[in-house]
C-alpha atoms as a PDB file:
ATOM      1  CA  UNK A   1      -3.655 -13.534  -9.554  1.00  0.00           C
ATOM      2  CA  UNK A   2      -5.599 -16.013 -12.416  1.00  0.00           C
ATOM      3  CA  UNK A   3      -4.723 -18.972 -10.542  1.00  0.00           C
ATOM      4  CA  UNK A   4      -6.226 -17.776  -7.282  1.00  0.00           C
ATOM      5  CA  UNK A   5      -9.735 -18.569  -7.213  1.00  0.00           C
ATOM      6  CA  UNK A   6     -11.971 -15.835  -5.703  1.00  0.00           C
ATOM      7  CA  UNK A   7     -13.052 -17.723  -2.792  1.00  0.00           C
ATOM      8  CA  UNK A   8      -9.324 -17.873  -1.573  1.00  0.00           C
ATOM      9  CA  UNK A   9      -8.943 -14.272  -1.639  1.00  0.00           C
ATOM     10  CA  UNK A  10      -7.829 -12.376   1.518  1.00  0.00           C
ATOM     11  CA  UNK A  11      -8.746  -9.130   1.963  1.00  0.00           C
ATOM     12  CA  UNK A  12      -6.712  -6.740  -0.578  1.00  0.00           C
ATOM     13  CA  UNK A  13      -5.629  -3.181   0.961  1.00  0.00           C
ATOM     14  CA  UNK A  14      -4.122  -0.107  -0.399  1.00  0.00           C
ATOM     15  CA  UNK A  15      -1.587   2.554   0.887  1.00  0.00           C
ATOM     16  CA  UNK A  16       0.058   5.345  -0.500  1.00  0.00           C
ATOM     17  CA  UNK A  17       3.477   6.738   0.589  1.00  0.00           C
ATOM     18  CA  UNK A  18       4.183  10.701  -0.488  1.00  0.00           C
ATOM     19  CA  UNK A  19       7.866  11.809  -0.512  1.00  0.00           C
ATOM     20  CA  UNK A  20       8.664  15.614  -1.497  1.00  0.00           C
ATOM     21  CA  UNK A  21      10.031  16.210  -5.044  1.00  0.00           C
ATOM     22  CA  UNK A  22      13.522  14.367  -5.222  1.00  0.00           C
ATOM     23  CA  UNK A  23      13.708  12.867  -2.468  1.00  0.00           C
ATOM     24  CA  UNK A  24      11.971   8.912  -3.367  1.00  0.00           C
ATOM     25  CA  UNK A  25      13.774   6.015  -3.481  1.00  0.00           C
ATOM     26  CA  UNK A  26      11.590   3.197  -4.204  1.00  0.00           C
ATOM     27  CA  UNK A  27      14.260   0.615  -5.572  1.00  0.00           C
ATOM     28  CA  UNK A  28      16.060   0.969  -2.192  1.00  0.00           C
ATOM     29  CA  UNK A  29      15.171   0.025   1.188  1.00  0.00           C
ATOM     30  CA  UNK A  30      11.452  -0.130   1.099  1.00  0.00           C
ATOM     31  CA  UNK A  31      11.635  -2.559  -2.605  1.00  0.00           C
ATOM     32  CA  UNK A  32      13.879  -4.928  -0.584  1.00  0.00           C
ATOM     33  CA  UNK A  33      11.592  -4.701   2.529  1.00  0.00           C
ATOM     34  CA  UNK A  34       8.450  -5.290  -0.027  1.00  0.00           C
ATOM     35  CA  UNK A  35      10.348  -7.880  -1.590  1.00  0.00           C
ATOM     36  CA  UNK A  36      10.869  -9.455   1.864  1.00  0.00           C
ATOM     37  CA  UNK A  37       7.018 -10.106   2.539  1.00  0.00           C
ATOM     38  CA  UNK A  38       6.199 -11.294  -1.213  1.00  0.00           C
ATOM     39  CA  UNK A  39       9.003 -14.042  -0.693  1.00  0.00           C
ATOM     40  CA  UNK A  40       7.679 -14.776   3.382  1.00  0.00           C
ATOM     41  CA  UNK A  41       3.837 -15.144   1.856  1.00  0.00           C
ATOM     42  CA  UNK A  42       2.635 -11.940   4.228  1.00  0.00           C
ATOM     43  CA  UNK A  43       1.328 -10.275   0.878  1.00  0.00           C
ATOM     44  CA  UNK A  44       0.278 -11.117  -2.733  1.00  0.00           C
ATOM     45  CA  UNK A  45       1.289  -7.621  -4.598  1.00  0.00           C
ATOM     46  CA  UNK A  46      -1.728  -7.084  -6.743  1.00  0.00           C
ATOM     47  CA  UNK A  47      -0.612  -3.892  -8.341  1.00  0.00           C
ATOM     48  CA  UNK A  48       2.024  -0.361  -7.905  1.00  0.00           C
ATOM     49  CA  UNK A  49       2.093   3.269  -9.478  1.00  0.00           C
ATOM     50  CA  UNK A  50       4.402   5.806  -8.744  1.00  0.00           C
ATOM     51  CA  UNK A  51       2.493   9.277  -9.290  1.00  0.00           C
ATOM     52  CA  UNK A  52       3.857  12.396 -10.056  1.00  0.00           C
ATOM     53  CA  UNK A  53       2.183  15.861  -9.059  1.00  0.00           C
ATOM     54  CA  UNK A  54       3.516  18.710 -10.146  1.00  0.00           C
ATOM     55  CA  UNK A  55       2.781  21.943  -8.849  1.00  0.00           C
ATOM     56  CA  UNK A  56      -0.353  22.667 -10.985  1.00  0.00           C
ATOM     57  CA  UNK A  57      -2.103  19.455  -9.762  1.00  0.00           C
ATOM     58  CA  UNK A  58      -1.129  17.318 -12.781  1.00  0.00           C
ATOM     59  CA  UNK A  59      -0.452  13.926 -12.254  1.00  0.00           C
ATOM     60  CA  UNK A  60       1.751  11.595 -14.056  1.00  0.00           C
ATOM     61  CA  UNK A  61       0.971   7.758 -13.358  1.00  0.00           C
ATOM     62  CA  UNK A  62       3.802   5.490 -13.976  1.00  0.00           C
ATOM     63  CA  UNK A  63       4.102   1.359 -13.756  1.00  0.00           C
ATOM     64  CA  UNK A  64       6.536  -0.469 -12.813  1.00  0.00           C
ATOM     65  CA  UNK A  65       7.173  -1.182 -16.539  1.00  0.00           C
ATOM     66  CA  UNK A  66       8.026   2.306 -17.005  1.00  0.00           C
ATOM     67  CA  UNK A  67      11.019   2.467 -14.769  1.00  0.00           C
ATOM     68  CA  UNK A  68      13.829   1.375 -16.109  1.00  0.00           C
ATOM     69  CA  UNK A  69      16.204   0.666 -12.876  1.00  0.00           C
ATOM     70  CA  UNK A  70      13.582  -1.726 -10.862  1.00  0.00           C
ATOM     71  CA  UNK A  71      16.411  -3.089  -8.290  1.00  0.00           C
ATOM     72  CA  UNK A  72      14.428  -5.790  -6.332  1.00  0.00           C
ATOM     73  CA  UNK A  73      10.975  -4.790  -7.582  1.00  0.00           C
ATOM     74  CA  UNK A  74      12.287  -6.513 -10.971  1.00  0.00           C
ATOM     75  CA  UNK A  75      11.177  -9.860  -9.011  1.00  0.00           C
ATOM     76  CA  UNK A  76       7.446  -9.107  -8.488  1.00  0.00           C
ATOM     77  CA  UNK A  77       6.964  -6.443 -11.536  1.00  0.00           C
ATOM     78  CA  UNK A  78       5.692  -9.522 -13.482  1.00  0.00           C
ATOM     79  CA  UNK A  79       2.945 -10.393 -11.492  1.00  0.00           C
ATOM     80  CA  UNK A  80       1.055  -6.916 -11.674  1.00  0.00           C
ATOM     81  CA  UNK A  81      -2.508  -7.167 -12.312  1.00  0.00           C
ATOM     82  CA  UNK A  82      -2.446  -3.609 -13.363  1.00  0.00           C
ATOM     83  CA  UNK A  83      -5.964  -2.967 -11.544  1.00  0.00           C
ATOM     84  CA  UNK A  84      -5.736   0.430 -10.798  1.00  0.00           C
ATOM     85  CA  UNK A  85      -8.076   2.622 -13.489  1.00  0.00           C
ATOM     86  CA  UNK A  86      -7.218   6.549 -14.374  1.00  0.00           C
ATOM     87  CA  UNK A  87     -10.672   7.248 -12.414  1.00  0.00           C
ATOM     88  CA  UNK A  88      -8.297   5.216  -9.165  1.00  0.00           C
ATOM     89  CA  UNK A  89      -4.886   7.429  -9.998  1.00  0.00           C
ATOM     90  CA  UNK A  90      -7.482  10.830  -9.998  1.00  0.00           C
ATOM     91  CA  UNK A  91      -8.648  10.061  -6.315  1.00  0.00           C
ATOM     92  CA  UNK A  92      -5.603   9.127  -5.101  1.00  0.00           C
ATOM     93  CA  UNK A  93      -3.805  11.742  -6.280  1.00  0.00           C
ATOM     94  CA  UNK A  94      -6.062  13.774  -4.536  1.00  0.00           C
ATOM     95  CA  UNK A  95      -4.340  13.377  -1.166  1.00  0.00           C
ATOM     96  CA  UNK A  96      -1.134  14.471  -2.792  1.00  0.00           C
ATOM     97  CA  UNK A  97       0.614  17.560  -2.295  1.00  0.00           C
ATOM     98  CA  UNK A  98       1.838  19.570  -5.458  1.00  0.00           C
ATOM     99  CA  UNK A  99       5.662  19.174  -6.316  1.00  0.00           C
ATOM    100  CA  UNK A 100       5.258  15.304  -4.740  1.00  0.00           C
ATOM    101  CA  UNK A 101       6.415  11.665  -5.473  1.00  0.00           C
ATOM    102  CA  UNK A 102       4.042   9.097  -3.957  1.00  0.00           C
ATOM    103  CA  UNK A 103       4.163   5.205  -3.968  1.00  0.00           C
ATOM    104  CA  UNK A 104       0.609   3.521  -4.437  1.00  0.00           C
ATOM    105  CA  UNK A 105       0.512  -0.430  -3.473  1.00  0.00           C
ATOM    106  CA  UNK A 106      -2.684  -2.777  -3.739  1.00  0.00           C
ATOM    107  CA  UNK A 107      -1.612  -5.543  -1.999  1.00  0.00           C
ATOM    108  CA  UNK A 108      -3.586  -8.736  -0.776  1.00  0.00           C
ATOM    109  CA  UNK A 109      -3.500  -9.687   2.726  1.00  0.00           C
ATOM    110  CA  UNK A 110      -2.477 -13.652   2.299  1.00  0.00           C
ATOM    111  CA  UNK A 111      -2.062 -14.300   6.097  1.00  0.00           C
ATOM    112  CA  UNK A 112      -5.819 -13.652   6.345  1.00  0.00           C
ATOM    113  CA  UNK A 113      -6.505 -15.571   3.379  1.00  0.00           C
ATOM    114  CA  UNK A 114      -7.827 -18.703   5.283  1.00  0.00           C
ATOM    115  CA  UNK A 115      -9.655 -16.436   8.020  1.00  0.00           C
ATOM    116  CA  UNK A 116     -11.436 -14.308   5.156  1.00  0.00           C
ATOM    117  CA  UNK A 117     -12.495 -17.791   3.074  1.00  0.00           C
ATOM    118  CA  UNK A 118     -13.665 -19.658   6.185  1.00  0.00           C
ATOM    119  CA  UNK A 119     -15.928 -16.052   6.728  1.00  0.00           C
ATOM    120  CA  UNK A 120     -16.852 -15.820   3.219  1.00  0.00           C
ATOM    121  CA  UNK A 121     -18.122 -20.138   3.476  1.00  0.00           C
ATOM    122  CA  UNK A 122     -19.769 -19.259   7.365  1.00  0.00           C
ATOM    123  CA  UNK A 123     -22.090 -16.457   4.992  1.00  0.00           C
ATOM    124  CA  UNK A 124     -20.004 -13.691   6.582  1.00  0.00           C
ATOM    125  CA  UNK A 125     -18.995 -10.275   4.830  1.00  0.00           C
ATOM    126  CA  UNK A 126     -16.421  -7.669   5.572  1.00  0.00           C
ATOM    127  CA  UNK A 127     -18.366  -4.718   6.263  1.00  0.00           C
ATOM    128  CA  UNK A 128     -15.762  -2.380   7.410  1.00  0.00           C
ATOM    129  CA  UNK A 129     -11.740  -1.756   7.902  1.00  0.00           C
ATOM    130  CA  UNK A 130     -10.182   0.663   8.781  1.00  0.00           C
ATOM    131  CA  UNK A 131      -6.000   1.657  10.224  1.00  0.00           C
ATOM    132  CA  UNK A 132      -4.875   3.567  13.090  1.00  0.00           C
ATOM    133  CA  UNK A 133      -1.815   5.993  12.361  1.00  0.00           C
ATOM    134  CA  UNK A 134       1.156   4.752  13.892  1.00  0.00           C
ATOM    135  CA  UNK A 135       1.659   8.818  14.456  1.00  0.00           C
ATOM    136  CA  UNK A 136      -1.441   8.294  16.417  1.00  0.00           C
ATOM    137  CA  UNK A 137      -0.475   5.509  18.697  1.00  0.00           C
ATOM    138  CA  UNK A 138       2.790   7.525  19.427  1.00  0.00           C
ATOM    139  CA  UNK A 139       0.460  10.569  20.157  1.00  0.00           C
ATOM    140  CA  UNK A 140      -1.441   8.655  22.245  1.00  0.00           C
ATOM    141  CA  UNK A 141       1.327   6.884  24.540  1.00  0.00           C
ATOM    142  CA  UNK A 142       3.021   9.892  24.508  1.00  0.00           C
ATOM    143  CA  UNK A 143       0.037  11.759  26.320  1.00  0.00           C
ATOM    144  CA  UNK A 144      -0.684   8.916  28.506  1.00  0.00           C
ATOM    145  CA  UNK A 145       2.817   9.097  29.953  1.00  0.00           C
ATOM    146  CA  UNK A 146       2.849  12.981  30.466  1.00  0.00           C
ATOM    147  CA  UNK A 147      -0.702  12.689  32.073  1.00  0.00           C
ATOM    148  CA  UNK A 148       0.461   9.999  34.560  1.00  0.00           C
ATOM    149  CA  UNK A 149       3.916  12.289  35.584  1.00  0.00           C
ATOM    150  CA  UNK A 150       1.619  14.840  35.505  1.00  0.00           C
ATOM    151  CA  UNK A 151      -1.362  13.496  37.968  1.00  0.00           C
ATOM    152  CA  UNK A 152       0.684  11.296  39.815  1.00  0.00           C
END
């Protein structure tokens, strides 16, 4: 991240992925698929917890660091900023369920990079983002097929 200046910066996301108790596997499939668009240059990876909630509410926030069998997350573990504070890990463990495993990823954008610089230098600012459910889309294909069976 240091040798990034600020003005280069694409937009940086978040996202959290929630398993039920037991049943994560974050140094299989989706660390080689993470892995994947580190190496292509899709995403910078700026920082990753695993949380733990237990079924009174508490959470347990883990780095990288403190798993000991990384897999293919060994690769980008080094270049963590670690920019997540406890007040961050609170709030998104509020979306939780008890008894869950969830993934949190800060990642930065770096296809948009030159887009969000050449905004930044035109005296532009992101003033909103948002992302539609891919459960949504399906929901909403889904009823647009059914309506047009339906009506005619």
């Amino acid at each position: 991240m240091t040798e990034t200046s600020l003005d280069e910066l694409g937009p940086v996301d978040f996202l959290i992925v929630e398993f039920p108790e037991g049943e994560s596997n974050f140094t299989g499939e989706i660390a080689d698929e993470l892995v994947r668009l580190v190496d292509a240059g899709t995403i910078r990876v700026i920082d990753i917890l695993i949380l733990a909630k237990d079924d009174e509410g508490v959470i347990e926030a883990m780095e990288l660091s403190d798993i000991p069998e990384l897999g293919a997350l060994h690769t980008i573990e080094a270049e963590l900023a670690e920019l997540l504070a406890e007040e961050d890990v609170v709030n998104l463990a509020a979306a939780m369920e008890p008894g869950s495993i969830a993934g949190v990823l800060v990642y930065e954008n770096l296809w948009a990079a030159p887009f969000a610089s050449a905004t930044r230098r035109a005296g532009g600012q992101l003033i909103a983002n948002g992302r539609i459910p891919i459960q949504a889309i399906i929901a909403s294909i889904e009823a647009d097929e059914t309506s047009e069976r339906v009506g005619g």
